[in-house]
PDB file of N, CA and C in Angstrom:
ATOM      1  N   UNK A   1     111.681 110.359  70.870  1.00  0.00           N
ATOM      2  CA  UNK A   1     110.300 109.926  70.832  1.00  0.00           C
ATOM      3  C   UNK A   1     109.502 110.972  70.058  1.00  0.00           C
ATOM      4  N   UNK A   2     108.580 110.420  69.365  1.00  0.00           N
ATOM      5  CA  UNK A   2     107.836 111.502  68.638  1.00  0.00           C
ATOM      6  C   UNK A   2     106.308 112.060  69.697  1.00  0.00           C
ATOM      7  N   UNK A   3     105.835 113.294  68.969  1.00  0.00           N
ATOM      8  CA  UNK A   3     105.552 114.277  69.924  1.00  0.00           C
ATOM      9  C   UNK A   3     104.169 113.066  70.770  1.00  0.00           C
ATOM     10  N   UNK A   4     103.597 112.075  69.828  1.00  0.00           N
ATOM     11  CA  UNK A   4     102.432 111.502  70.699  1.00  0.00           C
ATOM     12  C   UNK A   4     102.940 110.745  71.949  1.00  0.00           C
ATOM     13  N   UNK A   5     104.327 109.952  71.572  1.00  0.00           N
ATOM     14  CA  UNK A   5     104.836 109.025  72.859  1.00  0.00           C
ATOM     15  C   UNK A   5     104.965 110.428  73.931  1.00  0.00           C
ATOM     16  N   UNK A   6     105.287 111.235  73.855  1.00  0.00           N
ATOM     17  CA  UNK A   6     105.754 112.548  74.413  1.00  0.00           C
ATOM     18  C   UNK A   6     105.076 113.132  75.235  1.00  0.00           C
ATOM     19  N   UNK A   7     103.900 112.659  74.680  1.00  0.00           N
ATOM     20  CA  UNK A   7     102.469 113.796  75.327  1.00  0.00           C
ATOM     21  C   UNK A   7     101.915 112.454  76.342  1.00  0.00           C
ATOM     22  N   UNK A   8     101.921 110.709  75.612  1.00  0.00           N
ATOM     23  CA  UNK A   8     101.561 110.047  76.253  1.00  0.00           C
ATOM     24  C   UNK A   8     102.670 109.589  77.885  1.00  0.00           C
ATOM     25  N   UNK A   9     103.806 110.078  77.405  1.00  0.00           N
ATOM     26  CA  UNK A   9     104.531 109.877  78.915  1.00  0.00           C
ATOM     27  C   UNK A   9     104.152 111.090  80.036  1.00  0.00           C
ATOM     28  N   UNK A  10     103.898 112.218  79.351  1.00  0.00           N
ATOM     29  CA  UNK A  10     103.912 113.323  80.499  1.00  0.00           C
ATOM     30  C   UNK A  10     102.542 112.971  80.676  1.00  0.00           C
ATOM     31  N   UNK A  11     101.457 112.523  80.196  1.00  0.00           N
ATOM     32  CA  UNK A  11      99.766 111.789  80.852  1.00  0.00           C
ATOM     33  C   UNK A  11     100.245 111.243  82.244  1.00  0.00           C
ATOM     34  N   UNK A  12     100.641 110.064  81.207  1.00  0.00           N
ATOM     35  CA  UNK A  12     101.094 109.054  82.541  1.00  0.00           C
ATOM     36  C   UNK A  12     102.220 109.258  83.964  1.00  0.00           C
ATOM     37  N   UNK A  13     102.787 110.477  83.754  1.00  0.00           N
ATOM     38  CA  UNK A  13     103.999 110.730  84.816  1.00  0.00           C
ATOM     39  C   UNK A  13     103.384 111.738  85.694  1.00  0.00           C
ATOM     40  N   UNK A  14     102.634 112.241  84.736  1.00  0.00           N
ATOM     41  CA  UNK A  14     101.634 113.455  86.115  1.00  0.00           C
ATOM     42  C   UNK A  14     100.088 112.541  86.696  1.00  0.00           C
ATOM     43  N   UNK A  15      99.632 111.704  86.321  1.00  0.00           N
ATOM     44  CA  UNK A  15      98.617 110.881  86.720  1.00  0.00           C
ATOM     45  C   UNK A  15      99.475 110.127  88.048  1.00  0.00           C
ATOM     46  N   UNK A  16     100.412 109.296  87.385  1.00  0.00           N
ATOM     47  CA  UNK A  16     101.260 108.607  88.811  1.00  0.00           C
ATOM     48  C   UNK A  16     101.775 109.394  89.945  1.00  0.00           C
ATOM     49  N   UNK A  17     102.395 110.459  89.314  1.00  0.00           N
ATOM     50  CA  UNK A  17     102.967 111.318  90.255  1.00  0.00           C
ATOM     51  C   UNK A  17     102.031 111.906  91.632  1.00  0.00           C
ATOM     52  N   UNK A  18     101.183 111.987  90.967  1.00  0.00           N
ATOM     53  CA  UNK A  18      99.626 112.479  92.108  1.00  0.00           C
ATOM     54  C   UNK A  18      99.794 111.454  92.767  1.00  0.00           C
ATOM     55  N   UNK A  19      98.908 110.223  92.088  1.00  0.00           N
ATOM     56  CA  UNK A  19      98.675 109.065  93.406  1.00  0.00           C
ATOM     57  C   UNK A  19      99.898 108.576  94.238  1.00  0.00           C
ATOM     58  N   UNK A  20     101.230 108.862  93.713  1.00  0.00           N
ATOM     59  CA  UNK A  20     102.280 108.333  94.555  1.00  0.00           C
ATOM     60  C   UNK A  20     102.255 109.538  95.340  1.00  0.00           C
ATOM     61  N   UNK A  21     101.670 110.605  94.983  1.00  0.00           N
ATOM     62  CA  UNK A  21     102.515 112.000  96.282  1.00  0.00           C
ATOM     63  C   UNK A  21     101.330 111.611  97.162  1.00  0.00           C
ATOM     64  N   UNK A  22     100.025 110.833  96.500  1.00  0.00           N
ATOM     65  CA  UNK A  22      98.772 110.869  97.741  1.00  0.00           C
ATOM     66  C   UNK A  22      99.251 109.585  98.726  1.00  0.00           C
ATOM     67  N   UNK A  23      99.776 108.510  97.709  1.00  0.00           N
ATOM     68  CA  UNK A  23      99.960 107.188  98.585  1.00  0.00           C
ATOM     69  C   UNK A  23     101.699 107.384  99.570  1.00  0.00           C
ATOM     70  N   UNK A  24     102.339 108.598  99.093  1.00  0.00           N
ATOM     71  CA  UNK A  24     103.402 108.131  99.641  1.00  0.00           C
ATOM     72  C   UNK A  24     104.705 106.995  99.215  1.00  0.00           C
ATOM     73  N   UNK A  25     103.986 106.488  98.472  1.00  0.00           N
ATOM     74  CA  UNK A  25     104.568 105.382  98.077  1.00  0.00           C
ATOM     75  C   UNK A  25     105.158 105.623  96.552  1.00  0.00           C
ATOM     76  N   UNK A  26     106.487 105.609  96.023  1.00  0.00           N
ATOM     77  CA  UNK A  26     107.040 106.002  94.704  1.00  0.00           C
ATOM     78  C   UNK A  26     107.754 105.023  94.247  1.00  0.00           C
ATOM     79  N   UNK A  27     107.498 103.301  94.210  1.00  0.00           N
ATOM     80  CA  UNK A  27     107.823 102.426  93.311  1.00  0.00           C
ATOM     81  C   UNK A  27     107.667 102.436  92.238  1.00  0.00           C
ATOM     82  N   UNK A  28     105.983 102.907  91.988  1.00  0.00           N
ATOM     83  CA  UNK A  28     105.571 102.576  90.923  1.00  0.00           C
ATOM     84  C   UNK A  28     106.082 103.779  89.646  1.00  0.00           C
ATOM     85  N   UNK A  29     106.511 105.075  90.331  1.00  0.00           N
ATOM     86  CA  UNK A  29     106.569 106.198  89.141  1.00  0.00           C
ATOM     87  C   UNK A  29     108.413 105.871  89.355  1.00  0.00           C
ATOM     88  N   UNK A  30     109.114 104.958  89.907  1.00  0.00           N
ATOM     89  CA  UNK A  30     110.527 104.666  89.432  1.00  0.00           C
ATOM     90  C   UNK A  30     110.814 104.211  88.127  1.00  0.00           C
ATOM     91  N   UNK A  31     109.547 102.677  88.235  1.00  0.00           N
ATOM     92  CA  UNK A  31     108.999 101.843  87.379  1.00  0.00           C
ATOM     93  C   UNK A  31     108.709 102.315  85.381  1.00  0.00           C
ATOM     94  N   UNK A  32     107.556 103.599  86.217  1.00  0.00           N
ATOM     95  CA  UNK A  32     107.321 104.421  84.961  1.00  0.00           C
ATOM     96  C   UNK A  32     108.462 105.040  84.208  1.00  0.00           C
ATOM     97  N   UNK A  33     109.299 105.009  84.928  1.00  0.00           N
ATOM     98  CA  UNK A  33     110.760 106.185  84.304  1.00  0.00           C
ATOM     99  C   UNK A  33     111.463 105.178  83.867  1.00  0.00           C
ATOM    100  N   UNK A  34     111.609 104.096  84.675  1.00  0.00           N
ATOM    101  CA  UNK A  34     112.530 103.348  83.635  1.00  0.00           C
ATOM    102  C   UNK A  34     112.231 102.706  82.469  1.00  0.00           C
ATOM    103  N   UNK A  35     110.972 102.406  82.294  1.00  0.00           N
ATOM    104  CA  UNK A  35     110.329 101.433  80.883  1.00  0.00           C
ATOM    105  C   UNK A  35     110.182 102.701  79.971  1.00  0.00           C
ATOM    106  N   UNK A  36     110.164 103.755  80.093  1.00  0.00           N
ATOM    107  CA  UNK A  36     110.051 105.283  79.711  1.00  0.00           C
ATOM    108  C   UNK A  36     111.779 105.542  79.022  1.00  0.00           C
ATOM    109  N   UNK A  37     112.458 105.242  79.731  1.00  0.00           N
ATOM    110  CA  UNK A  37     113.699 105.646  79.891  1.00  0.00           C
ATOM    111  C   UNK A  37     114.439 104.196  78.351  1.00  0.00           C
ATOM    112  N   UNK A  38     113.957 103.187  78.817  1.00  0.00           N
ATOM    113  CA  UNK A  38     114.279 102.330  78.098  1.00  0.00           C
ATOM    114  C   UNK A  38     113.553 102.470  76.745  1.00  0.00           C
ATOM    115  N   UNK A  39     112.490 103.329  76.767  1.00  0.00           N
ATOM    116  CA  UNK A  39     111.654 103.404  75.077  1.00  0.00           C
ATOM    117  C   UNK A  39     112.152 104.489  74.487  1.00  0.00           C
ATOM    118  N   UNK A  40     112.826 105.424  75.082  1.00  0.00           N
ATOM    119  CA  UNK A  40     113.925 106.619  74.566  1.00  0.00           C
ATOM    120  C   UNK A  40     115.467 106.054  74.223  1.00  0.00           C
ATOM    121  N   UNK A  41     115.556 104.898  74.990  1.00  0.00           N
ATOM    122  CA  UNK A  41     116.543 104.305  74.468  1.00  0.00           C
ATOM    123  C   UNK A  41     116.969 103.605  73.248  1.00  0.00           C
ATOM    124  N   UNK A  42     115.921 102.924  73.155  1.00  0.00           N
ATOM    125  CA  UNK A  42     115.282 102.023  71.796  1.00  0.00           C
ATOM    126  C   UNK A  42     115.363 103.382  71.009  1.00  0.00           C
ATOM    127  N   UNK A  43     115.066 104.335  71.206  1.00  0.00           N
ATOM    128  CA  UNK A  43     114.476 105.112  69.635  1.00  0.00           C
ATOM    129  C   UNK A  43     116.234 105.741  69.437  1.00  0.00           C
ATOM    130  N   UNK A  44     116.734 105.920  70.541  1.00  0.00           N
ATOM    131  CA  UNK A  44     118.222 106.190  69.912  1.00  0.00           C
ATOM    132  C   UNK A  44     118.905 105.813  68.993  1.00  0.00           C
ATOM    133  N   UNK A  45     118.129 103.962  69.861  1.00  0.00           N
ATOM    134  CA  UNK A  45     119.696 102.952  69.020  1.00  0.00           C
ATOM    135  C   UNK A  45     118.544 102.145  68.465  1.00  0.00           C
ATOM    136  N   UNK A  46     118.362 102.035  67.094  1.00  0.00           N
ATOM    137  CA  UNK A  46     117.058 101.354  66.348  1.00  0.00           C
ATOM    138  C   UNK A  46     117.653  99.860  66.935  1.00  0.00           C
ATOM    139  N   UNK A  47     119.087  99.561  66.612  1.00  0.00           N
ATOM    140  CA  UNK A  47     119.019  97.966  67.048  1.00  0.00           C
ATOM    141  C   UNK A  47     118.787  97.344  68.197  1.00  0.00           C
ATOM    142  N   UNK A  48     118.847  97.684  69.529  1.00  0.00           N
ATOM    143  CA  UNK A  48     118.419  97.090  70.595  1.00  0.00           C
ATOM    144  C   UNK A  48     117.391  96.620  70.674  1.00  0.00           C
ATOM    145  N   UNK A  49     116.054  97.068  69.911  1.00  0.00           N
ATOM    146  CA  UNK A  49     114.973  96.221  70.189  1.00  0.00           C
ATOM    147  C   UNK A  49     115.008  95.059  70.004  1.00  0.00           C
ATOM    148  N   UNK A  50     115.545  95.000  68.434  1.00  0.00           N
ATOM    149  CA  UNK A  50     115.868  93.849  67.882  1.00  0.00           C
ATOM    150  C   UNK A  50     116.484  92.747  68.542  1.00  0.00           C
ATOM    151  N   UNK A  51     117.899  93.685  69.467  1.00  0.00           N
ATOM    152  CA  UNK A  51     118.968  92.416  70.311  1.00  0.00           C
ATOM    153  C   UNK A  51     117.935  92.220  71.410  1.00  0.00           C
ATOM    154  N   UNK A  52     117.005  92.865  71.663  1.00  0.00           N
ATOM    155  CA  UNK A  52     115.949  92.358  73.071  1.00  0.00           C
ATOM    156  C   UNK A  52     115.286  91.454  73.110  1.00  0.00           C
ATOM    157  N   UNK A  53     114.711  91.429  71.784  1.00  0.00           N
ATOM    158  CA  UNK A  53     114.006  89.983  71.282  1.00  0.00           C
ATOM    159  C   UNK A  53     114.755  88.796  70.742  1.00  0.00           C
ATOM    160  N   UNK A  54     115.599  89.076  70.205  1.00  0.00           N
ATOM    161  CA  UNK A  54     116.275  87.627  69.541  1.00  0.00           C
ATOM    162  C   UNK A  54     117.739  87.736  71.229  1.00  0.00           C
ATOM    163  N   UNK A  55     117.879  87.170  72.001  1.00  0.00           N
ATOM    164  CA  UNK A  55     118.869  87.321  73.025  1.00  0.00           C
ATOM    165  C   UNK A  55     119.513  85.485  72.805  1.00  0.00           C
ATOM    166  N   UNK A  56     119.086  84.628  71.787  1.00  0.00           N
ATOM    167  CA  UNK A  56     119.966  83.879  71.441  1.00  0.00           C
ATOM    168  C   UNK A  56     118.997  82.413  71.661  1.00  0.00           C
ATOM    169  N   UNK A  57     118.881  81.416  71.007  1.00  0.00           N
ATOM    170  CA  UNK A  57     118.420  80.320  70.982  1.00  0.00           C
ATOM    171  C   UNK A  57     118.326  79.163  72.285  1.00  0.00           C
ATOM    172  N   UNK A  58     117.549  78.731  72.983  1.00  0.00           N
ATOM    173  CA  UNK A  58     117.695  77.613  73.927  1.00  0.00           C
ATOM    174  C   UNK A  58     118.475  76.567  73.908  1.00  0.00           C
ATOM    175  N   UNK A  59     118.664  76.380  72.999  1.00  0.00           N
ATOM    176  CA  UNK A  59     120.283  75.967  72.929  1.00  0.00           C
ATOM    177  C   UNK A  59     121.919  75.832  73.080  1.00  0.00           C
ATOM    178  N   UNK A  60     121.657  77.433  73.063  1.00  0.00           N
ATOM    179  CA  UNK A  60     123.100  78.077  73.166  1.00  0.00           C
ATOM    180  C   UNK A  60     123.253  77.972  75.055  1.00  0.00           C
ATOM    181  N   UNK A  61     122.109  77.971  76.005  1.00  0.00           N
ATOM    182  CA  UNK A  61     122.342  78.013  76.987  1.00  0.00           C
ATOM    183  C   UNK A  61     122.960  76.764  77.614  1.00  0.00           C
ATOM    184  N   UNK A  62     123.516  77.130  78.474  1.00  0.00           N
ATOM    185  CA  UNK A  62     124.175  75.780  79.456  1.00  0.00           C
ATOM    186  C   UNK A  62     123.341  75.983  80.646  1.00  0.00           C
ATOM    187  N   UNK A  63     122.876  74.479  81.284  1.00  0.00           N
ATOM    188  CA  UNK A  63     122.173  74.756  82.422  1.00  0.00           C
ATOM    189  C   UNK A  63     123.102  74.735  83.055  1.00  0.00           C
ATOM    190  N   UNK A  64     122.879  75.038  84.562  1.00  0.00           N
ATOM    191  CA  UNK A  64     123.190  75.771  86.093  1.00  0.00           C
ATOM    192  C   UNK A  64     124.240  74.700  86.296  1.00  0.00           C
ATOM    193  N   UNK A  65     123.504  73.850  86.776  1.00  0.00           N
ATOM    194  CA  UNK A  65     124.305  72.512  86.855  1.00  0.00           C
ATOM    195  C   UNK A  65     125.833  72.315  86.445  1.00  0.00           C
ATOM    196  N   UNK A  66     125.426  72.235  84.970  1.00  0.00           N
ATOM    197  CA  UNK A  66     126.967  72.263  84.070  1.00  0.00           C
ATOM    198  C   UNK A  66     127.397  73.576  84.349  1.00  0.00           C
ATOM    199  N   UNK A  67     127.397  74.675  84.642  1.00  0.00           N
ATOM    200  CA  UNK A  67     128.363  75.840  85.166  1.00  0.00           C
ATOM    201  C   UNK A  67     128.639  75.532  86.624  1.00  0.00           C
ATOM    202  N   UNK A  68     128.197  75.019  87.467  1.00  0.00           N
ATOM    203  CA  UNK A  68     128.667  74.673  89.107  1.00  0.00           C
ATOM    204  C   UNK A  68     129.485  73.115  89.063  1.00  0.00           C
ATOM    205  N   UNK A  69     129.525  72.780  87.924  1.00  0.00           N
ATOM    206  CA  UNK A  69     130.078  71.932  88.204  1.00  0.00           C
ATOM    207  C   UNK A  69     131.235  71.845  87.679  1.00  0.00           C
ATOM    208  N   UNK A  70     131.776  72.999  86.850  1.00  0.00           N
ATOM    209  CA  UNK A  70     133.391  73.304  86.459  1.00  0.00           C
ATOM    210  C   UNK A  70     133.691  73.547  87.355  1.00  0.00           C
TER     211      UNK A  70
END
């Protein structure tokens, strides 16, 4: 990640981190780490974004149905 995503995750991880140490409650800074975790991922591998958005035509799917019923 370049240095602004960098500066903008440690904003946001010490802002959450407070209100979860005030609320007790740490869903939400799991949350933050993983969409965090997944945008360090993306910058690894340039193509995943790409496979994230195109994941294949409505077509190609088979409904539920036709798989429970093999």
């Amino acid at each position: 990640m370049d240095g602004e995503e960098q500066q903008e995750f440690l904003r946001e991880f010490v802002d959450l981190f407070a209100r979860c140490f005030t609320t007790g409650e740490w869903a939400q800074l799991e949350e933050l780490l993983e969409d965090w975790q997944a945008t360090a991922e993306a910058h690894r591998n340039p193509e995943l974004p790409e496979a994230w958005r195109t994941r294949g035509r409505p077509e190609e799917y088979a409904p539920i149905e036709a798989l429970n019923a093999v």
